[in-house]
Protein backbone atom coordinates (compact mmCIF):
# COMPACT_ATOMS: atom_id res chain seq x y z
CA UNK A 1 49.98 58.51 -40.57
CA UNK A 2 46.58 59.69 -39.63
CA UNK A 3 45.01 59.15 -43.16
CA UNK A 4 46.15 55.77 -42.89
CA UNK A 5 45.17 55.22 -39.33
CA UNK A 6 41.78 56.10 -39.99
CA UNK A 7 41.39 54.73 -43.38
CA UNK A 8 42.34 51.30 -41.70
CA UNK A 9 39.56 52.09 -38.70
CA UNK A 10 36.89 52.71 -40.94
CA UNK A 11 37.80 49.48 -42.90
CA UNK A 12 37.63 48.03 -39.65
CA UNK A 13 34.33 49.70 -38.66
CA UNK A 14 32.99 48.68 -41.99
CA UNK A 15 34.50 44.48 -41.55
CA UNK A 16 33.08 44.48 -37.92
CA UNK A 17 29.35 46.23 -39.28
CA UNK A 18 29.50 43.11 -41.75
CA UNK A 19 29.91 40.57 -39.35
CA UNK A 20 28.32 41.25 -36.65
CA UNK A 21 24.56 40.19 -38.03
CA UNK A 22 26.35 36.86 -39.48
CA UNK A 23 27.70 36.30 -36.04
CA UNK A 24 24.26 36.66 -34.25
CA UNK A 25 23.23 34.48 -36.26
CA UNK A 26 25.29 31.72 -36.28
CA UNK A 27 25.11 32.22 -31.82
CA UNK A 28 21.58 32.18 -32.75
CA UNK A 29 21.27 28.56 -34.81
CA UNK A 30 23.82 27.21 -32.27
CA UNK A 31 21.35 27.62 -29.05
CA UNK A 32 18.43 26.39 -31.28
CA UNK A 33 20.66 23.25 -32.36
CA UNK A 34 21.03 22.95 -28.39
CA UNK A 35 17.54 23.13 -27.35
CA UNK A 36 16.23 20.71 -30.29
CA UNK A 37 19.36 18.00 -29.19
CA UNK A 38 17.93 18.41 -25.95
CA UNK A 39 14.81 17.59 -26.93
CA UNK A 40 15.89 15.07 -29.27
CA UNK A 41 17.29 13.34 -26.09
CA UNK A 42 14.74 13.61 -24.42
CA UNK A 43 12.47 11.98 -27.10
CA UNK A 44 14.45 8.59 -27.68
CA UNK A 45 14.17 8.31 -23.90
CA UNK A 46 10.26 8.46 -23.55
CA UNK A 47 10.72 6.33 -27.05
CA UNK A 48 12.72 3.48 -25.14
CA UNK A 49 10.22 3.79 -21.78
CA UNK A 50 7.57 3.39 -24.58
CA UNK A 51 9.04 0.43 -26.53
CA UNK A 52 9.39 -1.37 -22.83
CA UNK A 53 6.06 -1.13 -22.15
CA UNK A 54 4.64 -2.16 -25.54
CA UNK A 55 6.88 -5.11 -25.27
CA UNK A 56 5.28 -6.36 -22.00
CA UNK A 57 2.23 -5.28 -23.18
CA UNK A 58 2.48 -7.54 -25.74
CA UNK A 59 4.09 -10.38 -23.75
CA UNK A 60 3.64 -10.30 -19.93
CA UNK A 61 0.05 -11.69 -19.13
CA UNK A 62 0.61 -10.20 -15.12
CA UNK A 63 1.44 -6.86 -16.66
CA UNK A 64 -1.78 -6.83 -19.49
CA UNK A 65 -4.09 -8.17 -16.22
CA UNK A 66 -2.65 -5.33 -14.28
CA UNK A 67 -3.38 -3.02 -17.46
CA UNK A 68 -7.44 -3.96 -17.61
CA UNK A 69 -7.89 -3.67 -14.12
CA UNK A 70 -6.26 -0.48 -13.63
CA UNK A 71 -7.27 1.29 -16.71
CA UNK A 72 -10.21 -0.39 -18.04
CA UNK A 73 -11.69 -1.42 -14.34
CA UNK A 74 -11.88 -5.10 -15.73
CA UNK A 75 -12.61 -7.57 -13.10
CA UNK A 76 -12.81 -11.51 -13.51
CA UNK A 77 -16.04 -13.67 -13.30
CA UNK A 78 -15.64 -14.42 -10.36
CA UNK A 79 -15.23 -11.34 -8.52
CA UNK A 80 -17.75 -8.45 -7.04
CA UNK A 81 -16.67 -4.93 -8.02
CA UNK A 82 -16.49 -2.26 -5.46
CA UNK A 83 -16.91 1.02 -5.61
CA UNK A 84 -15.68 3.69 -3.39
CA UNK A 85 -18.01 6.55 -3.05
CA UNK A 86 -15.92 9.54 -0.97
CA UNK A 87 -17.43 10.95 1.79
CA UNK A 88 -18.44 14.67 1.73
């Protein structure tokens, strides 16, 4: 009984030394899978907010006015530009 006891633990020694890298592996690919569906999420969101504001970029004349001025400091002919100088 004992040969066979510990011929069958050192089999099982041996399976478990086998399978042990394969399984940190495959632990390993799952949690990167995770992270990169994360991001992938998190990607096609930003794309969508993107896609919105292209479209009324490219449509809404309120939102492209509101664009210039902000971002570009554009101001119409008949206005006087101001600018703020902070006190120290």
């Amino acid at each position: 009984m004992s040969k066979s006891f510990f011929g069958l633990f050192g089999i099982s020694i041996i399976a478990v030394c086998l399978f042990i890298p394969g399984y940190a592996k495959i632990r390993s690919l799952n949690h990167k899978n995770a992270d990169l569906q994360t991001k992938t999420r998190k990607l096609a969101e930003e794309n969508q907010l993107l896609e919105r504001e292209l479209s009324m970029m490219e449509k809404d004349q309120l939102y492209q006015e509101k664009i210039l001025r902000e971002k570009l400091g554009v101001v119409r002919k008949d206005e006087i530009p101001l600018k703020m100088i902070p006190r120290d």
